[in-house]
C-alpha atoms as a PDB file:
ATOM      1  CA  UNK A   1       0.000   0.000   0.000  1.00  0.00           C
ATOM      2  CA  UNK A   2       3.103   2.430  -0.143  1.00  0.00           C
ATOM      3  CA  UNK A   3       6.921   2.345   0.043  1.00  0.00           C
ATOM      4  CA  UNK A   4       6.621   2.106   3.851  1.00  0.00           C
ATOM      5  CA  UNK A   5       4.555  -0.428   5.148  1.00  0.00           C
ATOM      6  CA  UNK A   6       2.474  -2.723   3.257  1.00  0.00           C
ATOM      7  CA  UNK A   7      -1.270  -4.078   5.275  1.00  0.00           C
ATOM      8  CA  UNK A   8      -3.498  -7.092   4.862  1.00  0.00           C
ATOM      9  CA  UNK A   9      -6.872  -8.073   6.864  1.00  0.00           C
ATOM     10  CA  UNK A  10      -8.363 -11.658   5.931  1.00  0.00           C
ATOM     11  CA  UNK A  11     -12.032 -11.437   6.635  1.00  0.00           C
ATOM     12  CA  UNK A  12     -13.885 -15.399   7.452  1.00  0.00           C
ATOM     13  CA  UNK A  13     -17.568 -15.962   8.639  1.00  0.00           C
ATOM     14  CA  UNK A  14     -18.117 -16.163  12.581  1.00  0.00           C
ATOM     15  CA  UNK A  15     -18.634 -19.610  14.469  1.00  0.00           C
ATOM     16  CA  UNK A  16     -22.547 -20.058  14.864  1.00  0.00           C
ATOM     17  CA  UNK A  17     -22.732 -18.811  18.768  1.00  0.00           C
ATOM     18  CA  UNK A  18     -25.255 -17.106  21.207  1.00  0.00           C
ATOM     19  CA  UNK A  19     -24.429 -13.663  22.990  1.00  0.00           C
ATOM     20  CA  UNK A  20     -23.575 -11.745  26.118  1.00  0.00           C
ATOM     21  CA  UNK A  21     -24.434 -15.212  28.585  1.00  0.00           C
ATOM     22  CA  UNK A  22     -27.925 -15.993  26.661  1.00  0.00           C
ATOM     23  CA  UNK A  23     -28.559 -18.984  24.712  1.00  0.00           C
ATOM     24  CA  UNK A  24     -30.376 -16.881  21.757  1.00  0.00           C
ATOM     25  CA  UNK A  25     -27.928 -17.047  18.539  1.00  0.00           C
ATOM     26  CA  UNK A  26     -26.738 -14.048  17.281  1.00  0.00           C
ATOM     27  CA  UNK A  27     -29.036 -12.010  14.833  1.00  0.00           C
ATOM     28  CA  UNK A  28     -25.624 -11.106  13.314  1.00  0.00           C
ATOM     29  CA  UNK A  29     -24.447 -14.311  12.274  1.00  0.00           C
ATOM     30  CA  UNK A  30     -23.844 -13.104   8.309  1.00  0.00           C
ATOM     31  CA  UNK A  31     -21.258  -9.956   9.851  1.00  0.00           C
ATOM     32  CA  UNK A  32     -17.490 -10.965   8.913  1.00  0.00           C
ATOM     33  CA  UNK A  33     -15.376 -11.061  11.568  1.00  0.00           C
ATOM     34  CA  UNK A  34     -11.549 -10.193  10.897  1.00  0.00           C
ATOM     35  CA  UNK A  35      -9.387 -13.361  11.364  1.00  0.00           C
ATOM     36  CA  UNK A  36      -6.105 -11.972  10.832  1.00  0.00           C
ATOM     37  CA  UNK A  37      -4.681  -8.517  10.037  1.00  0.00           C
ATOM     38  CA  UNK A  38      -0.810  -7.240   9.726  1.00  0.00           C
ATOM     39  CA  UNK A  39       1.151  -4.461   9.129  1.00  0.00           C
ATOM     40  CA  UNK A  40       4.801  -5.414   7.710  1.00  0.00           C
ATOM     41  CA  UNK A  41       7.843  -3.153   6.301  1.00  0.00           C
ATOM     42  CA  UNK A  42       8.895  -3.208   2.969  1.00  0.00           C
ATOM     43  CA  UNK A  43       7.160  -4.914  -0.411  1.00  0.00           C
ATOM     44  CA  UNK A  44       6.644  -8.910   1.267  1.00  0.00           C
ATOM     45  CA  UNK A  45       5.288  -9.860   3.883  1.00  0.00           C
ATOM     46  CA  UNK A  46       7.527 -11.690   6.008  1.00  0.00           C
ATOM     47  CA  UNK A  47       7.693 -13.305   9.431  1.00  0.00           C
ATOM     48  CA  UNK A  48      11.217 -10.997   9.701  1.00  0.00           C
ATOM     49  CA  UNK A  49       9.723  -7.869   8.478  1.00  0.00           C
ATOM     50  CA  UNK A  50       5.780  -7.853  10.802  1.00  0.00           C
ATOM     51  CA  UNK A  51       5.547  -5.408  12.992  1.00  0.00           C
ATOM     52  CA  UNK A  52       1.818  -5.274  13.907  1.00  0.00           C
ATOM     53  CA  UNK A  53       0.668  -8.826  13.965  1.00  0.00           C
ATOM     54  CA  UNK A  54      -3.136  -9.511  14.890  1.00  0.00           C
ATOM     55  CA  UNK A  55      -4.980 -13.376  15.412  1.00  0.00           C
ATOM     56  CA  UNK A  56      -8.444 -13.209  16.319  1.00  0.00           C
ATOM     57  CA  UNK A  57      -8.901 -11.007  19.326  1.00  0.00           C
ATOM     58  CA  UNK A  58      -5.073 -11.037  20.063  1.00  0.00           C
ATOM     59  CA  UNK A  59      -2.699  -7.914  18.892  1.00  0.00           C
ATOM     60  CA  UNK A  60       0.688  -7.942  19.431  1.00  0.00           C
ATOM     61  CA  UNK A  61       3.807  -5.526  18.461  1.00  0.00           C
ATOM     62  CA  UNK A  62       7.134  -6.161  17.769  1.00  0.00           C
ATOM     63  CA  UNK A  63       9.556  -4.842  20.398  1.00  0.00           C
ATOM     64  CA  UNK A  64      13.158  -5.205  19.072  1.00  0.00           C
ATOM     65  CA  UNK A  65      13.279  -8.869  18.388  1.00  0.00           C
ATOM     66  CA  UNK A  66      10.432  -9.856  20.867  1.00  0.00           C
ATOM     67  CA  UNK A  67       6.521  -9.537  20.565  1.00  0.00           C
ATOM     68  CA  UNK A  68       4.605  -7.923  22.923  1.00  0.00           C
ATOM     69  CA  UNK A  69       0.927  -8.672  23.284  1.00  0.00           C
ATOM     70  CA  UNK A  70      -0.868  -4.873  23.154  1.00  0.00           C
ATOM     71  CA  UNK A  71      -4.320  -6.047  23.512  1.00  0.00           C
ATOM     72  CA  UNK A  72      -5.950  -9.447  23.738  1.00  0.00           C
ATOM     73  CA  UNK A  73      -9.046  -8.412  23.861  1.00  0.00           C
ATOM     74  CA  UNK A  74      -9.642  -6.872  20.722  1.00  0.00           C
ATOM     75  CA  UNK A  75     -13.283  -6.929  19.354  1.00  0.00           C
ATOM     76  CA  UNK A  76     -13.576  -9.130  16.334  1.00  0.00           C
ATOM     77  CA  UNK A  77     -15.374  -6.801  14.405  1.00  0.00           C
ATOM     78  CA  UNK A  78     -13.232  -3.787  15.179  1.00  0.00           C
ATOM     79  CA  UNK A  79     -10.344  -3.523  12.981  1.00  0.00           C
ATOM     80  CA  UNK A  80      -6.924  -2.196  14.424  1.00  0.00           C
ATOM     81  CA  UNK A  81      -6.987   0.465  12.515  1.00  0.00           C
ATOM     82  CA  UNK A  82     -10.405   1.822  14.271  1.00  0.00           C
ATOM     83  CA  UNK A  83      -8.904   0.225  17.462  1.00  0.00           C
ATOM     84  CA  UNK A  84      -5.111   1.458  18.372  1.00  0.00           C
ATOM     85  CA  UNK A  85      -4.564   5.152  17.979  1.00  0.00           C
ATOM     86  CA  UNK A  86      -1.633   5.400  19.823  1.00  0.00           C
ATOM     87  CA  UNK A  87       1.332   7.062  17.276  1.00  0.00           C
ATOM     88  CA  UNK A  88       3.690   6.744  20.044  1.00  0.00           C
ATOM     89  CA  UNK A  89       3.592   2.714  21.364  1.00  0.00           C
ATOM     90  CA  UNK A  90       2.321   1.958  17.566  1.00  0.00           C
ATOM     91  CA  UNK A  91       3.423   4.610  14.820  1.00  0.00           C
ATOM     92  CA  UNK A  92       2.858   1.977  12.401  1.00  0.00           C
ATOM     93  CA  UNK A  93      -1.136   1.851  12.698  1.00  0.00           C
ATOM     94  CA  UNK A  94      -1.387   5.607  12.752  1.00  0.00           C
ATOM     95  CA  UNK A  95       0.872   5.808   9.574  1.00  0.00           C
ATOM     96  CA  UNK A  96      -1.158   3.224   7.551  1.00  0.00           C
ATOM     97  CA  UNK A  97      -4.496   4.467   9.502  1.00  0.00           C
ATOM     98  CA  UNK A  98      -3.457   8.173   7.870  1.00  0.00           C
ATOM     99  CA  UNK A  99      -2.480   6.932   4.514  1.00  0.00           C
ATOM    100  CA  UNK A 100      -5.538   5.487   4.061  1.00  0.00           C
ATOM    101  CA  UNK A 101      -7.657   8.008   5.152  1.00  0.00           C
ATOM    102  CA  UNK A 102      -6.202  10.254   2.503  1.00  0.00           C
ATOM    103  CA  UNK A 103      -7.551   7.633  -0.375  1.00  0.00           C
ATOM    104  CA  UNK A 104     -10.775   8.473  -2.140  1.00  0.00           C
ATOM    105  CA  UNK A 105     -13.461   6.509  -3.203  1.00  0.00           C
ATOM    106  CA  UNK A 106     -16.386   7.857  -5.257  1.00  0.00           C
ATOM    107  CA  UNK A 107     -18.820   5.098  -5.840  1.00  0.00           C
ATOM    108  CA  UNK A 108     -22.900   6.541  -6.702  1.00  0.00           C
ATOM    109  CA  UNK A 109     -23.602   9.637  -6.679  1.00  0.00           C
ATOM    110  CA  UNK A 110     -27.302  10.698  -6.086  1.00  0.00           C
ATOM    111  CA  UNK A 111     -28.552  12.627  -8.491  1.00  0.00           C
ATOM    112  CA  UNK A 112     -32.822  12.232  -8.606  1.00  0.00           C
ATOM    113  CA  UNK A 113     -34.634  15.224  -8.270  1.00  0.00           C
ATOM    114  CA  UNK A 114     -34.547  15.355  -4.122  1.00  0.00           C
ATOM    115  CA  UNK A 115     -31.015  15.382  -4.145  1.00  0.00           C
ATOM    116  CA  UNK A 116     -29.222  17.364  -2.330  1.00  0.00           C
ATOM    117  CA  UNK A 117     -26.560  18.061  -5.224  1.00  0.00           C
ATOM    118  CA  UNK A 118     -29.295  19.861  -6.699  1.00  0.00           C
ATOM    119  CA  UNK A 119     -30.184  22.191  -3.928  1.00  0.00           C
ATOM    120  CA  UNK A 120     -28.045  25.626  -3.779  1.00  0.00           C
ATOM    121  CA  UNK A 121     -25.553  25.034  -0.520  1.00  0.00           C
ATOM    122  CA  UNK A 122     -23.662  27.837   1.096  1.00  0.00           C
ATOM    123  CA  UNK A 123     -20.429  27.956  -0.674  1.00  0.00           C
ATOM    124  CA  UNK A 124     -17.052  27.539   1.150  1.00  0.00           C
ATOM    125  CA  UNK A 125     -14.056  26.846  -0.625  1.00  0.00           C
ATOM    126  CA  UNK A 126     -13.486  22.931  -1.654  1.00  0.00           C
ATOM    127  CA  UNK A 127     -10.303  21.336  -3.054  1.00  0.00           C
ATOM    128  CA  UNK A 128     -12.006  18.208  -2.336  1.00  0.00           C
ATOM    129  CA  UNK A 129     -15.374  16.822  -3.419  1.00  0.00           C
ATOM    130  CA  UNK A 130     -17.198  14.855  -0.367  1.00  0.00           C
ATOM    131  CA  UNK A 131     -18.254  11.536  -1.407  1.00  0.00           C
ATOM    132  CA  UNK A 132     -21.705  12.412  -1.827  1.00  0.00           C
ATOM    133  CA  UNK A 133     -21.010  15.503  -3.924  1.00  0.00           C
ATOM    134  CA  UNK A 134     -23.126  18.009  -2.387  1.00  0.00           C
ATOM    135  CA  UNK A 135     -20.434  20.623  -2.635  1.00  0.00           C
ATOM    136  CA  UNK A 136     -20.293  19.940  -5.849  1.00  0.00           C
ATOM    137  CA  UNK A 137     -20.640  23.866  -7.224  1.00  0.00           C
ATOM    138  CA  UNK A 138     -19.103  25.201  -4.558  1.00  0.00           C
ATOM    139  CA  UNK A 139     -15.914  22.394  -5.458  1.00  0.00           C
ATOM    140  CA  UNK A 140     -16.379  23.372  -9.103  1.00  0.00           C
ATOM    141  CA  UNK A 141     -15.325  27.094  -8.184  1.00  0.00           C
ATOM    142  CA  UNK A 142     -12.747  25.832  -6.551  1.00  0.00           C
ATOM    143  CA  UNK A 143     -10.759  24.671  -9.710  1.00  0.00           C
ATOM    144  CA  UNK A 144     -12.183  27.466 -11.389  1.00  0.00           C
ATOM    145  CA  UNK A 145     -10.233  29.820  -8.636  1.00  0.00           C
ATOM    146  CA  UNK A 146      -6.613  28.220  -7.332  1.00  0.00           C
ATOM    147  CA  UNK A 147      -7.067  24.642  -9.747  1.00  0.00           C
ATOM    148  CA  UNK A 148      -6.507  23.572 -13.045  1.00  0.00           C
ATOM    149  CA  UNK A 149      -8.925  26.069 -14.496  1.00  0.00           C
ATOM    150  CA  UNK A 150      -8.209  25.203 -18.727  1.00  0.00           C
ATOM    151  CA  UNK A 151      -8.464  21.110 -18.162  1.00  0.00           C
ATOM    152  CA  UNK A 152     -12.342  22.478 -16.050  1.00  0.00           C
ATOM    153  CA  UNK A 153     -13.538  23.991 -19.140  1.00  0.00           C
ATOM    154  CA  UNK A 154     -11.854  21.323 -21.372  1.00  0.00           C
ATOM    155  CA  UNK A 155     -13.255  19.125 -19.513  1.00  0.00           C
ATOM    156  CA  UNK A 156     -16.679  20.373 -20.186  1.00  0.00           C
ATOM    157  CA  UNK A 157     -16.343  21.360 -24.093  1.00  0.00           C
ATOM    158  CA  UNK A 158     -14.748  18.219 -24.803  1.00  0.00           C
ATOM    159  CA  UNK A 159     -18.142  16.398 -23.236  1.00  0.00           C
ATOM    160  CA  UNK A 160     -20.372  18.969 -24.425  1.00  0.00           C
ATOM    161  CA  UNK A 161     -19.008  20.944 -27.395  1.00  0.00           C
ATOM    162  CA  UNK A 162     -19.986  24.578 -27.528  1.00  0.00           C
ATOM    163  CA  UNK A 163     -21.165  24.295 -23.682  1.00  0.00           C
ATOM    164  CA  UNK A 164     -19.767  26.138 -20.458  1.00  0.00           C
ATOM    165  CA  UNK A 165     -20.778  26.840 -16.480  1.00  0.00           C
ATOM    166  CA  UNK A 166     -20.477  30.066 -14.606  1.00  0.00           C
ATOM    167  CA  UNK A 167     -21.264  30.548 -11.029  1.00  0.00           C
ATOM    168  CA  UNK A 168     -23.848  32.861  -9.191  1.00  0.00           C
ATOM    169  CA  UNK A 169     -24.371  34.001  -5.520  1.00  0.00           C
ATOM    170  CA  UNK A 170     -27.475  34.825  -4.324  1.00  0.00           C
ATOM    171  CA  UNK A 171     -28.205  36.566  -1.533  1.00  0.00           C
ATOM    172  CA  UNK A 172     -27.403  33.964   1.316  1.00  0.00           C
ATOM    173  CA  UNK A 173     -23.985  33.084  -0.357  1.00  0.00           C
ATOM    174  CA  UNK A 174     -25.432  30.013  -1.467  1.00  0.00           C
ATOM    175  CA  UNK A 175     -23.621  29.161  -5.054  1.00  0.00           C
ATOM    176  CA  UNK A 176     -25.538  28.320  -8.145  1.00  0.00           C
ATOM    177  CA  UNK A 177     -24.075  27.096 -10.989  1.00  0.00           C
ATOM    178  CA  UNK A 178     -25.277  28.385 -14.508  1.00  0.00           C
ATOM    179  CA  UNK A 179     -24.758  25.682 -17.120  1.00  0.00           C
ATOM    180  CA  UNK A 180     -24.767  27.411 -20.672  1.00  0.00           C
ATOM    181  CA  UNK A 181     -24.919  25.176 -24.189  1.00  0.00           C
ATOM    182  CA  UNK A 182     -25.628  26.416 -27.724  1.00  0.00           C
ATOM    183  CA  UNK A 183     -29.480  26.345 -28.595  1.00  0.00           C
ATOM    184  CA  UNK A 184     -30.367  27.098 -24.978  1.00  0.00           C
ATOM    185  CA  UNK A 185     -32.416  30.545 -24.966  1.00  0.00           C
ATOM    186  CA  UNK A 186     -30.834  30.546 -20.882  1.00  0.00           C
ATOM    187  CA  UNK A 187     -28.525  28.653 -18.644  1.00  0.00           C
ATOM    188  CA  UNK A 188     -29.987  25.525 -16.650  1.00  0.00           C
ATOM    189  CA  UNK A 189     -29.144  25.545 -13.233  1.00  0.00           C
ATOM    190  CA  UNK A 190     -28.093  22.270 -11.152  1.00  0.00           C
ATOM    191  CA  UNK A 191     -31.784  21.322 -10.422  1.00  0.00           C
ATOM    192  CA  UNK A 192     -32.414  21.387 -14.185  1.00  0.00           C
ATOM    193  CA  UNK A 193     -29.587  19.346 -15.506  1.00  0.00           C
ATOM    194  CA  UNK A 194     -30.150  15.670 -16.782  1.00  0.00           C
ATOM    195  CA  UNK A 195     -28.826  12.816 -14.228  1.00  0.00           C
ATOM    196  CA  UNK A 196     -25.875  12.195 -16.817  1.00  0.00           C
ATOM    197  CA  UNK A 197     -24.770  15.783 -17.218  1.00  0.00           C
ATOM    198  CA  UNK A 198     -24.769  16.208 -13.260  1.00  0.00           C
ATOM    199  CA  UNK A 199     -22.990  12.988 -13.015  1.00  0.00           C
ATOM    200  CA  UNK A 200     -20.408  14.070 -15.492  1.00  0.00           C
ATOM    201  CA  UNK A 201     -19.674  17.431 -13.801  1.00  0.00           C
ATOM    202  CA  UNK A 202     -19.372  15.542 -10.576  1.00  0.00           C
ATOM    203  CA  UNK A 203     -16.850  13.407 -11.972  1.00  0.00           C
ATOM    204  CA  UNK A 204     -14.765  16.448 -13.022  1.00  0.00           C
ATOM    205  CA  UNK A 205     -14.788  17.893 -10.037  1.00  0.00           C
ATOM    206  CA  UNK A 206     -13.774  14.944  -8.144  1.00  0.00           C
ATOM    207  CA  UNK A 207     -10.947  13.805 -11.282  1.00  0.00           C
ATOM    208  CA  UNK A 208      -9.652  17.887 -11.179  1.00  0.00           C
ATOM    209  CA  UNK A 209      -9.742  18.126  -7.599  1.00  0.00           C
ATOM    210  CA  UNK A 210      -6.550  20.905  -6.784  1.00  0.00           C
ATOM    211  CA  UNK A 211      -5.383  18.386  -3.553  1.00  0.00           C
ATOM    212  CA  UNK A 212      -4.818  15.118  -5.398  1.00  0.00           C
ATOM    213  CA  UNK A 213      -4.996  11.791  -2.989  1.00  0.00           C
ATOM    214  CA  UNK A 214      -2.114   9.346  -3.701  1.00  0.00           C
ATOM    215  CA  UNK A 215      -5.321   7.313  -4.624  1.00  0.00           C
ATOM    216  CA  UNK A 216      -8.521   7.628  -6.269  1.00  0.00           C
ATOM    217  CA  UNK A 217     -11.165   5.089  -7.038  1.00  0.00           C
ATOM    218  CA  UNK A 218     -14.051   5.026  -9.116  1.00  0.00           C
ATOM    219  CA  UNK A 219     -16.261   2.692  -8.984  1.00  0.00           C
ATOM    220  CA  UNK A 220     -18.750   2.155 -12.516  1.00  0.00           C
ATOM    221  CA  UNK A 221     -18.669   5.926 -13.430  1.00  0.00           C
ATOM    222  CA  UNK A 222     -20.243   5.175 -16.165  1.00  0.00           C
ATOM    223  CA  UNK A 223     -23.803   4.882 -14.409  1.00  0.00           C
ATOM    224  CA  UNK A 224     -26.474   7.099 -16.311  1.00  0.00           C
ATOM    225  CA  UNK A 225     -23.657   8.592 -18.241  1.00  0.00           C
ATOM    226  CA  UNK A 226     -24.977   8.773 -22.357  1.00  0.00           C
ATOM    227  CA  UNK A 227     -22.115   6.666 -23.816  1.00  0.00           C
ATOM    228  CA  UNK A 228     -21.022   9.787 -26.180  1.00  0.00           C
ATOM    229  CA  UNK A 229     -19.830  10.951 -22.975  1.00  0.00           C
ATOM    230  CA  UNK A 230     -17.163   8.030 -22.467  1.00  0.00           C
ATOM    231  CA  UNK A 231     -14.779   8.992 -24.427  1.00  0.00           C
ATOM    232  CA  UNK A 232     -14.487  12.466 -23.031  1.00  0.00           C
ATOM    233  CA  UNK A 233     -14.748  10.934 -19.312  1.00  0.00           C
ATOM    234  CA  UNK A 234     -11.847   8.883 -20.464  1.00  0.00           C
ATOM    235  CA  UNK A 235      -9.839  11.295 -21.890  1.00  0.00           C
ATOM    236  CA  UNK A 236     -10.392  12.801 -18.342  1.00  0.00           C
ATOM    237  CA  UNK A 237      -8.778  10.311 -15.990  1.00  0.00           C
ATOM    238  CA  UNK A 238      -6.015   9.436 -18.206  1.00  0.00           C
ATOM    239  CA  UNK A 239      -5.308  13.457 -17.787  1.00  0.00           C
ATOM    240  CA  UNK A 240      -6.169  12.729 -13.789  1.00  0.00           C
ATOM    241  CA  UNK A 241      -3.790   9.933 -13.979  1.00  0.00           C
ATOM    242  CA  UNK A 242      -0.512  12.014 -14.223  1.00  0.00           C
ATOM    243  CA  UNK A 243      -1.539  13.850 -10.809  1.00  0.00           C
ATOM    244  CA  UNK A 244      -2.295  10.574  -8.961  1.00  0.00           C
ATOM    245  CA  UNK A 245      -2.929   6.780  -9.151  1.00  0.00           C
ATOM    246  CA  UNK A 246      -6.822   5.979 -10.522  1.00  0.00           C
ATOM    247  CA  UNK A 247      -8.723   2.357  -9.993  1.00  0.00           C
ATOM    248  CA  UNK A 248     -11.692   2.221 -12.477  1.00  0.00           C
ATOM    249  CA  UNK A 249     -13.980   0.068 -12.194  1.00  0.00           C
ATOM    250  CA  UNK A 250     -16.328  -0.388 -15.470  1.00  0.00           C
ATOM    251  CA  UNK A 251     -18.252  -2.795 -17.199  1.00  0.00           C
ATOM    252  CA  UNK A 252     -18.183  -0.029 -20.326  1.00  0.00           C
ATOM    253  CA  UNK A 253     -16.059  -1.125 -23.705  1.00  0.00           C
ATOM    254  CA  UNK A 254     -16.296   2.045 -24.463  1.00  0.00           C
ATOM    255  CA  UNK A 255     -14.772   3.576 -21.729  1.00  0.00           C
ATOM    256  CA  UNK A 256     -12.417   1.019 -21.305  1.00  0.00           C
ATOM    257  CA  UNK A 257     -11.360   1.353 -24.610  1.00  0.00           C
ATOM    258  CA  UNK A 258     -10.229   5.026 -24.634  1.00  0.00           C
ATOM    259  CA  UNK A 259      -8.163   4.309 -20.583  1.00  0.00           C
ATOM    260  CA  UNK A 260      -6.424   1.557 -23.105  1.00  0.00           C
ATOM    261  CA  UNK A 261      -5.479   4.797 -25.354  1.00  0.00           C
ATOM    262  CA  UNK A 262      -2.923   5.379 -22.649  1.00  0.00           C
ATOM    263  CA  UNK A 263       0.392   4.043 -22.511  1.00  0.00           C
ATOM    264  CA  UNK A 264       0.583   3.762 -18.802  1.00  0.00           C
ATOM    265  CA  UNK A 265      -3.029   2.200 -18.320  1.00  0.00           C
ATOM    266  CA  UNK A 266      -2.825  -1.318 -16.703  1.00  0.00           C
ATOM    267  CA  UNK A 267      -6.045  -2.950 -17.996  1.00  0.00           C
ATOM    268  CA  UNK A 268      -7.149  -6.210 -15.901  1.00  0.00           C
ATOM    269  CA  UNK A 269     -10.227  -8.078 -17.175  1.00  0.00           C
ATOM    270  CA  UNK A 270     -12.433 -10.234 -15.389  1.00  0.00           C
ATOM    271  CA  UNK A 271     -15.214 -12.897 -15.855  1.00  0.00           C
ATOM    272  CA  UNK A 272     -17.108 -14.939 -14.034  1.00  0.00           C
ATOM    273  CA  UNK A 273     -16.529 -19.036 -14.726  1.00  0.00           C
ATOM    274  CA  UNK A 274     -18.726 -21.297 -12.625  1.00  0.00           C
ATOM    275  CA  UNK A 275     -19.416 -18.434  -9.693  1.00  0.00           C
ATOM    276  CA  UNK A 276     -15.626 -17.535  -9.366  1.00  0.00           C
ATOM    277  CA  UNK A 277     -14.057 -14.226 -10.288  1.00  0.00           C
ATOM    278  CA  UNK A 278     -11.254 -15.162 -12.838  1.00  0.00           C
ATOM    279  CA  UNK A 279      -8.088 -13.196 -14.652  1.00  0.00           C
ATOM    280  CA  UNK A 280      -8.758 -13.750 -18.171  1.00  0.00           C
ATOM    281  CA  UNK A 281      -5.208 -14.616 -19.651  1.00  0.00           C
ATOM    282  CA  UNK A 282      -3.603 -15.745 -15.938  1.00  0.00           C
ATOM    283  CA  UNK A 283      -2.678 -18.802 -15.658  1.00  0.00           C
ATOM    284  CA  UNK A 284      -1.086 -20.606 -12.718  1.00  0.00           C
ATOM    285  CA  UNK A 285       2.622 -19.154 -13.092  1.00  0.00           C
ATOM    286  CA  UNK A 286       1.429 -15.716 -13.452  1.00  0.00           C
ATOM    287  CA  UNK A 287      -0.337 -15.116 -10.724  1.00  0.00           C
ATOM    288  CA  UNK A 288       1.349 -12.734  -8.060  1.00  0.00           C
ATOM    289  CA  UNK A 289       2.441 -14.722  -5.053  1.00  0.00           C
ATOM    290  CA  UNK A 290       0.944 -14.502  -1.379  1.00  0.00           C
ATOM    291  CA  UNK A 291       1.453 -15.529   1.951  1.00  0.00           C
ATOM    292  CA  UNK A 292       0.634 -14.191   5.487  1.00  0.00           C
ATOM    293  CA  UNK A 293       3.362 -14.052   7.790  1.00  0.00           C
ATOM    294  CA  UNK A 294       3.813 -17.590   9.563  1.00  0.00           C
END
C-alpha cells in the first residue's frame, strides 16, 4: 500500500454462537469477523519484516526482536486500525491508519430530483469533493479559482461541445451554478440538468480536484452517463492519472477502450466461470504470489 509499510486483513464468517451469557444465537451471524490482520515493512510480507501482527482477538507488536501482546481483547469486528490510535507505542497503525484516510473513493452519486446536489448550498471553498457531492458547485469554483482552471472547461467542451458553467451568488452566499450550451435561450441551473450531465460534472470535479490523494477510485462511473460521454470521461482520468494513481472500475467497452489509449493504463479483465471471479489470460505461473506471515 506504499513504500513504507504494506497491510493485509483476511475477513472469514463467525462460528454459529449465542451472545452476552444468553442462549439466543446471534441475529448477526452473516457480519465478517476479521481473522487476521498485519502491518509489515517493505514490499513482502515476512515473518522478519511484521511489525503489527493480529490473530483473532489477540494484537501484538514487535519490540526489538520480541513480541509484545498490546491487547488481547480486541473486538472481532473492530479492525486495528479503528482500534489502536496510539502514534507513540504503535506509529505503524497511525501511519497506515493516515495513509488510508487520505484515499478516495467515489462510488454513486445521487442525483434524482430530491437530491441534495441539486439544492443551492452555502459555498465555502473545496479542493475536495465529499463523497456524496453536495459541494459539488461550490468544489467546481474551486478549480475554477486556485485549480486547473483550462483542463475544467476542457473538460466540459470536450463532453459537451460549444457548452460552459459560470457561477452565481445569491443573496445567502449560497452558489448556483449556470450551465450554458448552444441552442439554450438561458442557462440551466443544477436542479435542471439531466442525471448524466450532473454525473459528469461531478466526476470532473472529483478527477480535477486541486489536492490530489495518492489514490482515487471510481467505482462504474459510467452509471447514467450517455455513452457519447465516455470517451471524453476517459480522456479525463487518463489526464487525472498524471496527478495521482486511478482504480476504475467499469463494465463499459467504451470507456475502457479510450483508458487503453494510454500508454501507462494497466487494464485487468475479469469474468465470471462457474461463480468464481477469474483473470482472463492468468494462468497458474502468473499469478502474483501470497502468503501471510507464519
Amino acid at each position: 500500500m506504499g513504500e513504507d509499510f504494506g497491510y493485509a486483513i483476511s475477513l472469514g464468517m463467525p462460528a454459529p454462537q449465542g451472545f452476552a451469557g444468553y442462549q439466543d444465537p446471534s441475529m448477526f451471524q452473516f457480519d465478517p469477523e476479521i481473522k487476521r490482520e498485519c502491518i509489515w515493512s517493505g514490499d513482502v510480507c515476512r515473518p522478519s519484516s511484521c511489525l503489527i501482527d493480529r490473530v483473532g482477538p489477540a494484537v501484538k507488536v514487535r519490540n526489538g526482536r520480541k513480541w509484545e501482546v498490546y491487547n488481547a481483547h480486541l473486538n472481532t469486528y473492530e479492525s486495528i486500525l479503528n482500534e489502536i490510535s496510539d502514534p507513540v507505542a504503535v506509529p505503524e497503525v497511525h501511519a497506515v491508519r493516515q495513509t488510508i484516510r487520505n484515499w478516495r473513493f467515489y462510488d454513486q452519486f445521487r442525483t434524482d430530483p430530491q437530491s441534495i446536489i441539486r439544492t443551492p448550498q452555502i459555498g465555502t471553498r473545496t479542493p475536495v469533493l465529499d463523497h456524496d457531492g453536495h459541494s459539488l458547485v461550490a468544489a467546481l469554483r474551486t478549480i475554477h479559482e486556485v485549480g486547473d482552471r483550462a483542463a475544467l472547461y476542457d473538460a466540459i467542451e470536450d463532453a459537451f461541445p460549444g457548452a460552459t458553467i459560470n457561477f452565481e451568488a445569491d443573496s445567502g452566499n449560497r452558489f448556483i451554478l449556470q450551465f450554458l450550451q448552444e441552442g439554450l435561450l438561458r442557462p440551466l441551473n443544477q436542479a435542471e440538468l439531466s442525471d448524466g450531465t450532473l454525473r459528469y460534472l461531478l466526476l470532473v470535479a472529483a478527477l480535477l480536484t486541486p489536492r490530489p490523494p495518492s489514490l482515487l477510485v471510481l467505482n462504474e462511473p459510467e452509471t447514467s452517463l450517455h455513452p457519447d460521454l465516455l470517451p471524453a470521461l476517459g480522456r479525463l482520468i487518463n489526464r487525472a492519472s498524471r496527478e495521482t494513481q486511478v482504480w476504475v472500475v467499469s463494465h463499459a467497452p467504451r470507456l475502457v477502450a479510450t483508458l487503453e489509449q494510454d500508454g501507462d493504463c494497466n487494464s485487468i479483465a475479469l469474468n465470471k466461470d462457474l461463480g468464481e471471479t477469474i483473470v482472463l489470460g492468468q494462468g497458474l505461473l502468473d499469478a502474483p504470489p501470497w502468503q501471510w506471515a507464519d
